[in-house]
N, C-alpha and C. Protein backbone atom coordinates (compact mmCIF):
# COMPACT_ATOMS: atom_id res chain seq x y z
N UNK A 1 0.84 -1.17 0.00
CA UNK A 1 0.00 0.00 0.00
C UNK A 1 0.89 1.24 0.00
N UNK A 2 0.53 2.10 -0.77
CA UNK A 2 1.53 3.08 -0.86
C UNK A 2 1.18 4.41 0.13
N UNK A 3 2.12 5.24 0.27
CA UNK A 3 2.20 6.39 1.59
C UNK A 3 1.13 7.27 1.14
N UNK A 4 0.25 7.23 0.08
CA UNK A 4 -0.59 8.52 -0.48
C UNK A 4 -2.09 7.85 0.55
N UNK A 5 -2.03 6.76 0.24
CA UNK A 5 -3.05 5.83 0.57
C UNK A 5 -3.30 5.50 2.22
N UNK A 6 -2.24 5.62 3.14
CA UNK A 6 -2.39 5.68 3.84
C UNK A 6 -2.57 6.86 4.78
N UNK A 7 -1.98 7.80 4.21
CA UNK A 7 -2.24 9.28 4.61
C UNK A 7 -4.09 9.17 4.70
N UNK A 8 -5.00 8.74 4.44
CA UNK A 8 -6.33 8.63 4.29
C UNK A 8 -6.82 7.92 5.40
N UNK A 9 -6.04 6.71 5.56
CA UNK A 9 -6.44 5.62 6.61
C UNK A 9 -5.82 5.85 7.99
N UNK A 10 -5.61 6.46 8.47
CA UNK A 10 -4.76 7.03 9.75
C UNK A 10 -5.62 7.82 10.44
N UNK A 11 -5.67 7.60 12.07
CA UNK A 11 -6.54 8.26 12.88
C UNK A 11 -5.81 8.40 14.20
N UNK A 12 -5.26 7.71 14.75
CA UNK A 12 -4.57 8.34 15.94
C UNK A 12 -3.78 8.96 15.66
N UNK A 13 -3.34 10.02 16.82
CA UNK A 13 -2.53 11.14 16.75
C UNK A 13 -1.48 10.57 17.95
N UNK A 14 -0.36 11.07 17.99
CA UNK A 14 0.80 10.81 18.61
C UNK A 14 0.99 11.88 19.86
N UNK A 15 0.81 11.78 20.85
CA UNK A 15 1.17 12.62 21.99
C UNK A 15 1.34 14.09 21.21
N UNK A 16 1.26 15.21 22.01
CA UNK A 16 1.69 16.47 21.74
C UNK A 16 3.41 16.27 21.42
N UNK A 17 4.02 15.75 22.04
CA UNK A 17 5.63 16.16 22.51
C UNK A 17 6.06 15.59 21.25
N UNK A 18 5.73 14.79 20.74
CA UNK A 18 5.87 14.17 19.18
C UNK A 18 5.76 14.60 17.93
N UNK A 19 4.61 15.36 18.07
CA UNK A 19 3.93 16.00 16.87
C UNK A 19 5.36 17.54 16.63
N UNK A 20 5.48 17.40 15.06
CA UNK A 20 6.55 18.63 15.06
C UNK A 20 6.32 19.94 14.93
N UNK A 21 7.41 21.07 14.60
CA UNK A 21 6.30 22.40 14.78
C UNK A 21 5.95 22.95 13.48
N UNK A 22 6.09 22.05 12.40
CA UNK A 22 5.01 22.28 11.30
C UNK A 22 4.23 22.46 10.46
N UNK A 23 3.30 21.64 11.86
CA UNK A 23 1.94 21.98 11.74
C UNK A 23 1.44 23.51 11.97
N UNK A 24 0.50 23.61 11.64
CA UNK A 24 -0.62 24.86 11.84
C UNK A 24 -1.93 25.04 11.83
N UNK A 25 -2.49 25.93 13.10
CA UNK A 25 -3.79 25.78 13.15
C UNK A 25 -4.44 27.32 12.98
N UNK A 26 -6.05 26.65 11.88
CA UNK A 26 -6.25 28.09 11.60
C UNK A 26 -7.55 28.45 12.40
N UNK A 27 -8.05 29.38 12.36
CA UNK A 27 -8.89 30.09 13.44
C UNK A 27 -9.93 29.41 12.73
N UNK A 28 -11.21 29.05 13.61
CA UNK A 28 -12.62 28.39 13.47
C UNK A 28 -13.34 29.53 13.15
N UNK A 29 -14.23 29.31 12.17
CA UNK A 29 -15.50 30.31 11.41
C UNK A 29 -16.43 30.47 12.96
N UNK A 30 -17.45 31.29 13.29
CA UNK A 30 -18.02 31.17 14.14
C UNK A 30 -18.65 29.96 14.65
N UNK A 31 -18.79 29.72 15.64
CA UNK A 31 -19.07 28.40 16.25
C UNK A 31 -20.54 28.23 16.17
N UNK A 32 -21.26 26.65 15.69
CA UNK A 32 -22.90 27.03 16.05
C UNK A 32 -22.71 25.58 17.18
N UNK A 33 -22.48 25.75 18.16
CA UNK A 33 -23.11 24.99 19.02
C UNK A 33 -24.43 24.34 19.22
N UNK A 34 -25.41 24.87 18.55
CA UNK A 34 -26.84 24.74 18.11
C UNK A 34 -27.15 23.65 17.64
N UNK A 35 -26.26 23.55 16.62
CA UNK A 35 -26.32 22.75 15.43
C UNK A 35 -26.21 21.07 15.91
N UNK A 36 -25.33 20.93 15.97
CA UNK A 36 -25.05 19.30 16.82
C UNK A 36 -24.43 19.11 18.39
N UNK A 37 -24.90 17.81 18.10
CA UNK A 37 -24.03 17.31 19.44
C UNK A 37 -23.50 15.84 18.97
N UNK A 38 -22.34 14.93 19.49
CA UNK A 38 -21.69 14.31 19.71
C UNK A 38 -22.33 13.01 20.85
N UNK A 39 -22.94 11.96 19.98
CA UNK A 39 -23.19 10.82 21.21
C UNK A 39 -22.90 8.96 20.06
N UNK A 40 -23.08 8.27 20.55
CA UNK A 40 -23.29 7.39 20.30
C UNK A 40 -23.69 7.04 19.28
N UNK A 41 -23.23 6.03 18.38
CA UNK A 41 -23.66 6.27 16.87
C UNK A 41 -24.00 4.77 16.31
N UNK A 42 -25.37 4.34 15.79
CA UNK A 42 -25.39 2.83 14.92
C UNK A 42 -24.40 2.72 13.70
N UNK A 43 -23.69 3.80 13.08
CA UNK A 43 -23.08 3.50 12.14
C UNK A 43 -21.50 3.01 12.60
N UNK A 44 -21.48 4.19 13.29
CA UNK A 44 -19.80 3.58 13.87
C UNK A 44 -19.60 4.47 14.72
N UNK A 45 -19.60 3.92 15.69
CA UNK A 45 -18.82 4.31 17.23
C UNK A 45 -19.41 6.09 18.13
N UNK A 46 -18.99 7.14 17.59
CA UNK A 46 -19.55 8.16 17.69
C UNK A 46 -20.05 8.55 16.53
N UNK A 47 -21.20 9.52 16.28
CA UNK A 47 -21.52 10.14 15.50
C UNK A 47 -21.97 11.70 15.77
N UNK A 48 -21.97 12.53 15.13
CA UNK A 48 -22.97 13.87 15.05
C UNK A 48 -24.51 13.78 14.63
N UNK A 49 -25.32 14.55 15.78
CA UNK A 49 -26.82 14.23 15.58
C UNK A 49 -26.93 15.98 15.01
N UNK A 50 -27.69 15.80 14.30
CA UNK A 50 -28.71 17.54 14.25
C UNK A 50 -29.04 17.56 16.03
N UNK A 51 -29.51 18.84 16.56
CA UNK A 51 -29.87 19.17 17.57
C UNK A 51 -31.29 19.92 16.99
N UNK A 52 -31.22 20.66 15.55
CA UNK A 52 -32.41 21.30 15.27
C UNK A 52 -32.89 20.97 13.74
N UNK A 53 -33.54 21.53 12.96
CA UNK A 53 -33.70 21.48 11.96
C UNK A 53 -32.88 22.29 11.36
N UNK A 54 -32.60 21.51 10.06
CA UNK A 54 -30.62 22.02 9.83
C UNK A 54 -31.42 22.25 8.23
N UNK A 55 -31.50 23.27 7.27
CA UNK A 55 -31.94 23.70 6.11
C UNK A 55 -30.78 22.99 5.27
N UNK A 56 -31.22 22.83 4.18
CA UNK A 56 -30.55 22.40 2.97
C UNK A 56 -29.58 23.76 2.26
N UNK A 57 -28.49 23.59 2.14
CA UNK A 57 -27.04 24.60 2.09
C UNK A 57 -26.62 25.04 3.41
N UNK A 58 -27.06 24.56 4.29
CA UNK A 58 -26.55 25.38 5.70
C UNK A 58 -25.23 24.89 6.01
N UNK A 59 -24.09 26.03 5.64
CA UNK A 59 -22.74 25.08 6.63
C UNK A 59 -22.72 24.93 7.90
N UNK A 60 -22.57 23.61 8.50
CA UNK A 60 -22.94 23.18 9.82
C UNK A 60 -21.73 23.18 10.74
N UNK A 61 -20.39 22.99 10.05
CA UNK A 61 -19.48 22.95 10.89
C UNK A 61 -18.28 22.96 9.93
N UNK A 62 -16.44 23.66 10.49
CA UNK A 62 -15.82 23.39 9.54
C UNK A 62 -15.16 22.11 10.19
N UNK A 63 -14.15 21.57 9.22
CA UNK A 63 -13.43 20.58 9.80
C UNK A 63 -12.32 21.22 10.34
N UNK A 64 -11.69 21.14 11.55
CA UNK A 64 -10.82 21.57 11.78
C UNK A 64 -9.74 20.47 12.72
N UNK A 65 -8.37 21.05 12.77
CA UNK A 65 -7.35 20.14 12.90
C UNK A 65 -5.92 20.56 13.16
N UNK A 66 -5.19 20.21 12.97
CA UNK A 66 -3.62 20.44 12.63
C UNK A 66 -3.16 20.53 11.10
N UNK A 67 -2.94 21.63 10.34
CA UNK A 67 -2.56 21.45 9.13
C UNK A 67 -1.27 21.06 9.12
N UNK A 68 -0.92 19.71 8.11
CA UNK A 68 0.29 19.36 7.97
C UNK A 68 0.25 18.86 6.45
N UNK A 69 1.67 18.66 6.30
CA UNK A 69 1.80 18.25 4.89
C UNK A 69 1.78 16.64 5.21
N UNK A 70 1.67 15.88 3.64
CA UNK A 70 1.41 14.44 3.56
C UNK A 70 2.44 13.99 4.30
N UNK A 71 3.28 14.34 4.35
CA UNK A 71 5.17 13.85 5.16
C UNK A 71 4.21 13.82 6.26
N UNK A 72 4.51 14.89 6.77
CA UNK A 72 3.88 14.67 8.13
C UNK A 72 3.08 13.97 8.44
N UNK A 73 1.73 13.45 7.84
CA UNK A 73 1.05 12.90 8.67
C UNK A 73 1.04 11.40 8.35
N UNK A 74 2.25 11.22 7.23
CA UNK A 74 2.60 9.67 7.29
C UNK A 74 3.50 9.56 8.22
N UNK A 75 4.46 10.30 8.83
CA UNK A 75 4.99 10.62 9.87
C UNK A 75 4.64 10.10 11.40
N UNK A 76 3.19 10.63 11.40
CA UNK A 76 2.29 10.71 12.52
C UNK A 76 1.97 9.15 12.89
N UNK A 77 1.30 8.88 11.82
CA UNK A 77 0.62 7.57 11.86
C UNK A 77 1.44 5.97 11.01
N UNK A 78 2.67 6.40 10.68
CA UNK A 78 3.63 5.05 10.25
C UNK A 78 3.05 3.73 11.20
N UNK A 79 2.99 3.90 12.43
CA UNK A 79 2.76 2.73 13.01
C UNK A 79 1.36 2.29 13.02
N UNK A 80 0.46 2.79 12.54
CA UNK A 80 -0.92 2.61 12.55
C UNK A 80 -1.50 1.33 11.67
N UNK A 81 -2.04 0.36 11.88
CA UNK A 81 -2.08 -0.94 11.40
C UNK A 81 -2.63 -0.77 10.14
N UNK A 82 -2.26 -1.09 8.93
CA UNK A 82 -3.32 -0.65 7.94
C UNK A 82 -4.50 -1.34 7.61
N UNK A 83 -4.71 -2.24 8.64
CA UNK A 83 -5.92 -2.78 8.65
C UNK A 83 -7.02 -2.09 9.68
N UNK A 84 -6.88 -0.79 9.76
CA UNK A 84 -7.36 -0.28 10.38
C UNK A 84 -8.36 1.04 10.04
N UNK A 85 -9.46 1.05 9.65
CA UNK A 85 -9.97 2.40 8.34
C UNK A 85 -10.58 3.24 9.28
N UNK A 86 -10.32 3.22 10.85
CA UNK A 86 -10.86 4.83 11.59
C UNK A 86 -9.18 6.00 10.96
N UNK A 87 -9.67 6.60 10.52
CA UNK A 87 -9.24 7.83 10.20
C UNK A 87 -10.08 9.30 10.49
N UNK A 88 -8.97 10.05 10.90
CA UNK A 88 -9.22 11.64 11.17
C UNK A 88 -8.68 12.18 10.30
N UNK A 89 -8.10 11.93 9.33
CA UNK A 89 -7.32 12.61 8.25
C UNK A 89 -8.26 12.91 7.30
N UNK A 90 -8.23 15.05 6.99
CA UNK A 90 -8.86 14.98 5.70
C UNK A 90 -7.61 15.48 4.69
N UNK A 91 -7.84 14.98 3.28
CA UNK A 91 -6.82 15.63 2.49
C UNK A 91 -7.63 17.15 1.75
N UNK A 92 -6.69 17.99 1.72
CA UNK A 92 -7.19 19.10 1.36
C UNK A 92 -7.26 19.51 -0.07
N UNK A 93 -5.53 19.16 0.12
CA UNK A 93 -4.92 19.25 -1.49
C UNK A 93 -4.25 18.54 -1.71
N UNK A 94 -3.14 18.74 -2.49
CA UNK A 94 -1.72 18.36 -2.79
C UNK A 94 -0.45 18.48 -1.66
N UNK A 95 -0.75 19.43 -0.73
CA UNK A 95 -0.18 20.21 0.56
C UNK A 95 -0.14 19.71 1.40
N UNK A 96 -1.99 19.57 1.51
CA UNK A 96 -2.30 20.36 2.98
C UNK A 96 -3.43 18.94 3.38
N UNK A 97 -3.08 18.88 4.52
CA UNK A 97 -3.72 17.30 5.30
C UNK A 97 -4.59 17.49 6.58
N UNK A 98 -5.55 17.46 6.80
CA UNK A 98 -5.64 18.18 8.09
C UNK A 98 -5.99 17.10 9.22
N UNK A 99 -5.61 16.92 10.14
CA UNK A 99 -5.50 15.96 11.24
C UNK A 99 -6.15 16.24 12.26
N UNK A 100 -7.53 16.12 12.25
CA UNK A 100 -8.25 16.11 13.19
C UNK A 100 -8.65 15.04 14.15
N UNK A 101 -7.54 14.57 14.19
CA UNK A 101 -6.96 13.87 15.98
C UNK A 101 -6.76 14.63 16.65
N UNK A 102 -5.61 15.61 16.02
CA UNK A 102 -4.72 16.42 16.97
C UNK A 102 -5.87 17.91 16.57
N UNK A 103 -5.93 18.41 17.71
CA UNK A 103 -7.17 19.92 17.81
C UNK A 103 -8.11 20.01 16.86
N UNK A 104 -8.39 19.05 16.61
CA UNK A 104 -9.54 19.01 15.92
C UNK A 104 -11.28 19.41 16.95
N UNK A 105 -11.99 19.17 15.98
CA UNK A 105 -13.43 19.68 17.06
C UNK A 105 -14.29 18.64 16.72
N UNK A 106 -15.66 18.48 16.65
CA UNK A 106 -16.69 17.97 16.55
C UNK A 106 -16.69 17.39 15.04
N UNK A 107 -16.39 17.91 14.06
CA UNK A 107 -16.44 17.75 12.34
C UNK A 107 -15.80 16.40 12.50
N UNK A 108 -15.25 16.01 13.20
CA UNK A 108 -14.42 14.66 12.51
C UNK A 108 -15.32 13.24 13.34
N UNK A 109 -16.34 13.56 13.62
CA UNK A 109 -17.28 12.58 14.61
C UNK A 109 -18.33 12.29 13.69
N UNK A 110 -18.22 13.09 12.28
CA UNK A 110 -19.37 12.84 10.95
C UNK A 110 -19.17 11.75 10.66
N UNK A 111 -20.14 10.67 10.34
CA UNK A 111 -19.78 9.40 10.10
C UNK A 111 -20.15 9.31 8.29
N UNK A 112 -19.82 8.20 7.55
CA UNK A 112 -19.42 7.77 6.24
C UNK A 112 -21.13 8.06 6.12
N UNK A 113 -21.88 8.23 4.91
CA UNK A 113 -23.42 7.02 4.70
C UNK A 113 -23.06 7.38 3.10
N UNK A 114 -23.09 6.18 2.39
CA UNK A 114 -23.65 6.41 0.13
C UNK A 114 -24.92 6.73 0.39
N UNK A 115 -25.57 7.06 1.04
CA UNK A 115 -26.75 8.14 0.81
C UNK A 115 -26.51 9.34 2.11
N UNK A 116 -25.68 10.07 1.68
CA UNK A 116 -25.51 11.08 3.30
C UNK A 116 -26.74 12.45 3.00
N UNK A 117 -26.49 12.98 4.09
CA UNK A 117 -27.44 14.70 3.94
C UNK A 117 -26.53 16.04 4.14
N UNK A 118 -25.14 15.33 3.98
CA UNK A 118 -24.04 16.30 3.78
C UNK A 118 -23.08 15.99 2.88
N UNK A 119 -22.56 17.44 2.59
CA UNK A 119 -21.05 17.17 1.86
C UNK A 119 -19.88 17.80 2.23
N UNK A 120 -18.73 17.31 2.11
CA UNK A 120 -17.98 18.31 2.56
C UNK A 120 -17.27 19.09 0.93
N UNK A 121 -17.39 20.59 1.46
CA UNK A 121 -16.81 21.60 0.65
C UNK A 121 -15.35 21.98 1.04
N UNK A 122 -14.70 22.35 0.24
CA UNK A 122 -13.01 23.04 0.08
C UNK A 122 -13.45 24.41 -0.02
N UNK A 123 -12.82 25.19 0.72
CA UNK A 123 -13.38 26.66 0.08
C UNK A 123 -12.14 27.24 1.00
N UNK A 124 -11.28 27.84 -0.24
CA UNK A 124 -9.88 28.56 0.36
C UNK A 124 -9.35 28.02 0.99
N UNK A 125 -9.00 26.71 0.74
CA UNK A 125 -8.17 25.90 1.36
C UNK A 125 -8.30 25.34 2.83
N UNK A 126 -10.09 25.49 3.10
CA UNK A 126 -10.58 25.29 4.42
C UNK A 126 -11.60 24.35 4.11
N UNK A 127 -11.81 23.45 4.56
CA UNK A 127 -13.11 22.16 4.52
C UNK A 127 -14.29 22.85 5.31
N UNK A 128 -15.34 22.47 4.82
CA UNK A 128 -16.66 22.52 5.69
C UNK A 128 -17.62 21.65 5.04
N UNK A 129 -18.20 21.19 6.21
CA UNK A 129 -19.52 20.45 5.95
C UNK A 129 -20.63 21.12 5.83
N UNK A 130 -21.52 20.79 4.63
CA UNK A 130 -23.34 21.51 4.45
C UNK A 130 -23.61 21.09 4.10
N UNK A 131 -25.12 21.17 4.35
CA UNK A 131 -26.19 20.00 4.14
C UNK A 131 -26.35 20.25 2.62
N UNK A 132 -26.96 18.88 2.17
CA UNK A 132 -27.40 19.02 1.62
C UNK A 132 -28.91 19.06 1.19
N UNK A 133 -29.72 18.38 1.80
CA UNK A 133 -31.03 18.39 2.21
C UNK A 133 -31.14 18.87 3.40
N UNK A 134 -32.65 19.02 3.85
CA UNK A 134 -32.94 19.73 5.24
C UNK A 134 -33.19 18.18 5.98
N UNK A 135 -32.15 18.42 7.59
CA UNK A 135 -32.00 17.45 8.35
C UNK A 135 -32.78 17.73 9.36
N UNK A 136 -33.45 16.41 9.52
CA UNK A 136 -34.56 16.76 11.11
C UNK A 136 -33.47 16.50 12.65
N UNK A 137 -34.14 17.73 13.23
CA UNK A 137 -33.28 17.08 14.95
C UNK A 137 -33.60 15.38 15.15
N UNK A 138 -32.24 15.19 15.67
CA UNK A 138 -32.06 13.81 16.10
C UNK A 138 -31.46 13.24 14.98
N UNK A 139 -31.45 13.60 13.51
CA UNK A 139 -30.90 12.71 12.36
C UNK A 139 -29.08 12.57 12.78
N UNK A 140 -28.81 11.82 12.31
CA UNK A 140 -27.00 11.70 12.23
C UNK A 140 -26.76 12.16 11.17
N UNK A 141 -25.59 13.48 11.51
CA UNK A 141 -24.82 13.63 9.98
C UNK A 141 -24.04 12.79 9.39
N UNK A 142 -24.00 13.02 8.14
CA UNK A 142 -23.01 12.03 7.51
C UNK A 142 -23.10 12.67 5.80
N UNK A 143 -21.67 12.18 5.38
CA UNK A 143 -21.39 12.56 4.16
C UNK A 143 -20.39 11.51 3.30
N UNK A 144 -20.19 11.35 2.32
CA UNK A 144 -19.96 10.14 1.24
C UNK A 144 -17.95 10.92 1.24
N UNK A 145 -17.40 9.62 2.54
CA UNK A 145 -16.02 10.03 2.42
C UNK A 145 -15.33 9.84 0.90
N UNK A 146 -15.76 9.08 0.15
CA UNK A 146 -15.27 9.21 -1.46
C UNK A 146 -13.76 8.64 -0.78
N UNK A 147 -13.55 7.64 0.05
CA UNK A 147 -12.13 7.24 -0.19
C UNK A 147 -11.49 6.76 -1.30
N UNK A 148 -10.61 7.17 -2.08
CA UNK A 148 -9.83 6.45 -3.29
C UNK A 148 -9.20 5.27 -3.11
N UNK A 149 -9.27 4.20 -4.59
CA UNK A 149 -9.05 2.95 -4.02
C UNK A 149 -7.45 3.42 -4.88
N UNK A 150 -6.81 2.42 -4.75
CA UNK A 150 -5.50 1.94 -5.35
C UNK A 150 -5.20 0.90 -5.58
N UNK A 151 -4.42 0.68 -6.65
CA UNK A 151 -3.72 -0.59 -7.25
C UNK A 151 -2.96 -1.53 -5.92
N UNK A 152 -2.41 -0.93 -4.96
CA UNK A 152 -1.75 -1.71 -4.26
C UNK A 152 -2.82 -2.05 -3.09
N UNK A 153 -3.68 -1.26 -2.94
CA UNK A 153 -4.75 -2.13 -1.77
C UNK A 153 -4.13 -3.48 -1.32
N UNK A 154 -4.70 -3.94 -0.24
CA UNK A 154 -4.97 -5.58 -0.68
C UNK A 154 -6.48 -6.23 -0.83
N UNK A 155 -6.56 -7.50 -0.97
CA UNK A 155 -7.57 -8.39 -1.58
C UNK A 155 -8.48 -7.86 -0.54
N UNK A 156 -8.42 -7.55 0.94
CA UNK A 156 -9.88 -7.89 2.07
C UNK A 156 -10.11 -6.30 2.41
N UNK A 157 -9.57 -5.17 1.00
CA UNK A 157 -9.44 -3.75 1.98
C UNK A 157 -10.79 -3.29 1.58
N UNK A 158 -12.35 -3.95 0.85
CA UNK A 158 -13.39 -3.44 1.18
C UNK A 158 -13.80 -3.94 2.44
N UNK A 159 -13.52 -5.17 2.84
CA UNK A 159 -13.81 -5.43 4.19
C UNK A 159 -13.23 -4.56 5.27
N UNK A 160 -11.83 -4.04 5.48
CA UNK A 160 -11.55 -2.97 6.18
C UNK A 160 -12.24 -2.14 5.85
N UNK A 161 -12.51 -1.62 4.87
CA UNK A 161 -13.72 -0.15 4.48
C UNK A 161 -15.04 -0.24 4.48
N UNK A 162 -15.50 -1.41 5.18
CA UNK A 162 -16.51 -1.82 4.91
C UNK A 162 -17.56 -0.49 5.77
N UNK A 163 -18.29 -0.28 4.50
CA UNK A 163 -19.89 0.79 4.90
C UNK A 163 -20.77 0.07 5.87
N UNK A 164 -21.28 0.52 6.94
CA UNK A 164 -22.33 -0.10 7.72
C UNK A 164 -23.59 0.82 7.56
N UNK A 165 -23.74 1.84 6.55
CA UNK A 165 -24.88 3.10 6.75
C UNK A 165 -25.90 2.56 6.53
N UNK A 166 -26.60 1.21 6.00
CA UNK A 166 -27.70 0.90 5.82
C UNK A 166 -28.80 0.93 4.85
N UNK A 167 -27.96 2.31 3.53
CA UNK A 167 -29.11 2.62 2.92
C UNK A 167 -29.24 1.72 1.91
N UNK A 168 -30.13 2.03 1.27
CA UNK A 168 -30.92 1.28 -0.24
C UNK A 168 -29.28 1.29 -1.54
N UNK A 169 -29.03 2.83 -1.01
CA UNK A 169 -27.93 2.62 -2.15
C UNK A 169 -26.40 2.03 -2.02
N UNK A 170 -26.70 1.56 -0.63
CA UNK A 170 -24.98 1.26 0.36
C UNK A 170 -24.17 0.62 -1.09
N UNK A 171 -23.30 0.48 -1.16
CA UNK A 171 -22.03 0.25 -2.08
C UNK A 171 -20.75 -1.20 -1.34
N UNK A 172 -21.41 -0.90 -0.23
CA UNK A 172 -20.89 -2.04 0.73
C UNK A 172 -19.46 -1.49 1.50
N UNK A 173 -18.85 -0.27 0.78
CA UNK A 173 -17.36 0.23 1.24
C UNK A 173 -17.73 1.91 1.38
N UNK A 174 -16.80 2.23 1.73
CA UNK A 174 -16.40 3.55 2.00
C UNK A 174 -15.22 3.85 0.90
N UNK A 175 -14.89 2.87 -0.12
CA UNK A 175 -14.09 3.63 -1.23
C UNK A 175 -15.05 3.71 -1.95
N UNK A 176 -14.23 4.46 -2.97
CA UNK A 176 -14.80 4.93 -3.92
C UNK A 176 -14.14 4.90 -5.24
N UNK A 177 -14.01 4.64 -6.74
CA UNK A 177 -15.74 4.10 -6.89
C UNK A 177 -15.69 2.51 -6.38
N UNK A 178 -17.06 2.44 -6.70
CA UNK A 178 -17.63 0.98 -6.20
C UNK A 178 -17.05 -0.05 -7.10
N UNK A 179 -16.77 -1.01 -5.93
CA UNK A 179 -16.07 -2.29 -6.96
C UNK A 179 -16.71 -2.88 -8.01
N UNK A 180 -16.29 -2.98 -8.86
CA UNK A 180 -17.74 -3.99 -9.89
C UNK A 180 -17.44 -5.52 -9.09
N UNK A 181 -18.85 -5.88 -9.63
CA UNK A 181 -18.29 -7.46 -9.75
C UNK A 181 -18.59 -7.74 -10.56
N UNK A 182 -17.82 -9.34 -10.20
CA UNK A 182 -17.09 -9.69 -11.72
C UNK A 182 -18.25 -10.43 -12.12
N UNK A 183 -18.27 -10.79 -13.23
CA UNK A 183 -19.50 -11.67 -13.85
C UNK A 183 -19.06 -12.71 -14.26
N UNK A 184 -19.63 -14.16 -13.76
CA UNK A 184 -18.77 -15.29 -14.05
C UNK A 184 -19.60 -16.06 -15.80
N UNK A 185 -18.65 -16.80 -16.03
CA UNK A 185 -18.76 -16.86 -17.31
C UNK A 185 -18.85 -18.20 -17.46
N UNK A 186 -20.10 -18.71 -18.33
CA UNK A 186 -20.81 -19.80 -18.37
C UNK A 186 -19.83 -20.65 -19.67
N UNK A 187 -19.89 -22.13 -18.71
CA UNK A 187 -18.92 -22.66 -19.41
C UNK A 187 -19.67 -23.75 -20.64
């Protein structure tokens, strides 16, 4: 599996005293506390709920983190099992990685769904999540991580990526695109 690929799959962060100086953190858009809260999640582990009725285009939260370059945050997470697909890592660009292990906020508790009610946007080199439909209080956010697959994967890495969101259109993974299958051929 190559270092681009794992920069994606990486989620713990390494003590403060570890982490080098840099990284950089940029100031948070106004805060809506309103908006969600943080509990317990059927999809995976924690999730973000609406708290209210959340309108369709509303940015709900940015992602925020430690900006580092790809070095770095293969750096961070080298020892991280790669059979392992909790990740806090968003990629931004070509640059810029943002590691929301380390000072990150609430945005990185959004869980995966192939049918989500969010997306996340790039805008000046800053991520944010907005809806895309109007979300009722109590719904879980979630948005379509679009992980990229690669040639070097291995054979069981939709099962590490495996989607649990439930919907009609699930894809079965969290990469992206969807695997075909193969069609066997009548002898």
């Amino acid at each position: 599996m190559n270092l681009a690929r794992n920069k994606q799959r990486r989620a713990e962060h390494k003590p403060a005293a570890k982490r080098k100086a840099n990284s950089q953190i940029v100031p948070a858009v106004a805060a809506r506390p309103d908006m969600l809260r943080v509990r317990r999640s059927r999809l995976h582990g924690r999730g973000a709920f609406a708290l209210r009725r959340i309108r369709r285009g509303t940015r709900i939260i940015e992602y925020l983190g430690d900006r580092v370059s790809h070095g770095e945050a293969d750096e961070r997470y080298r020892d991280k099992a790669l059979d392992d697909s909790h990740t806090f890592l968003f990629i931004v660009d070509r640059a810029i990685v943002i590691d929301g292990g380390a000072n990150g906020n609430d945005a990185r508790f959004i869980n995966h769904s192939c049918d989500p009610n969010c997306e996340s946007v790039i805008d000046d080199r800053r991520v944010f999540i907005e809806a895309i439909r109007t979300i009722q209080p109590g719904e879980e956010l979630t948005y379509d991580y679009q992980i990229g697959r690669d040639k070097q994967d291995p054979p069981n890495v939709d099962v590490i990526f495996a989607c649990r969101c439930g919907a009609r259109s699930c894809r079965g993974s969290m990469l992206w695109p969807a695997r075909r299958k193969s069609r066997s051929k009548a002898t």
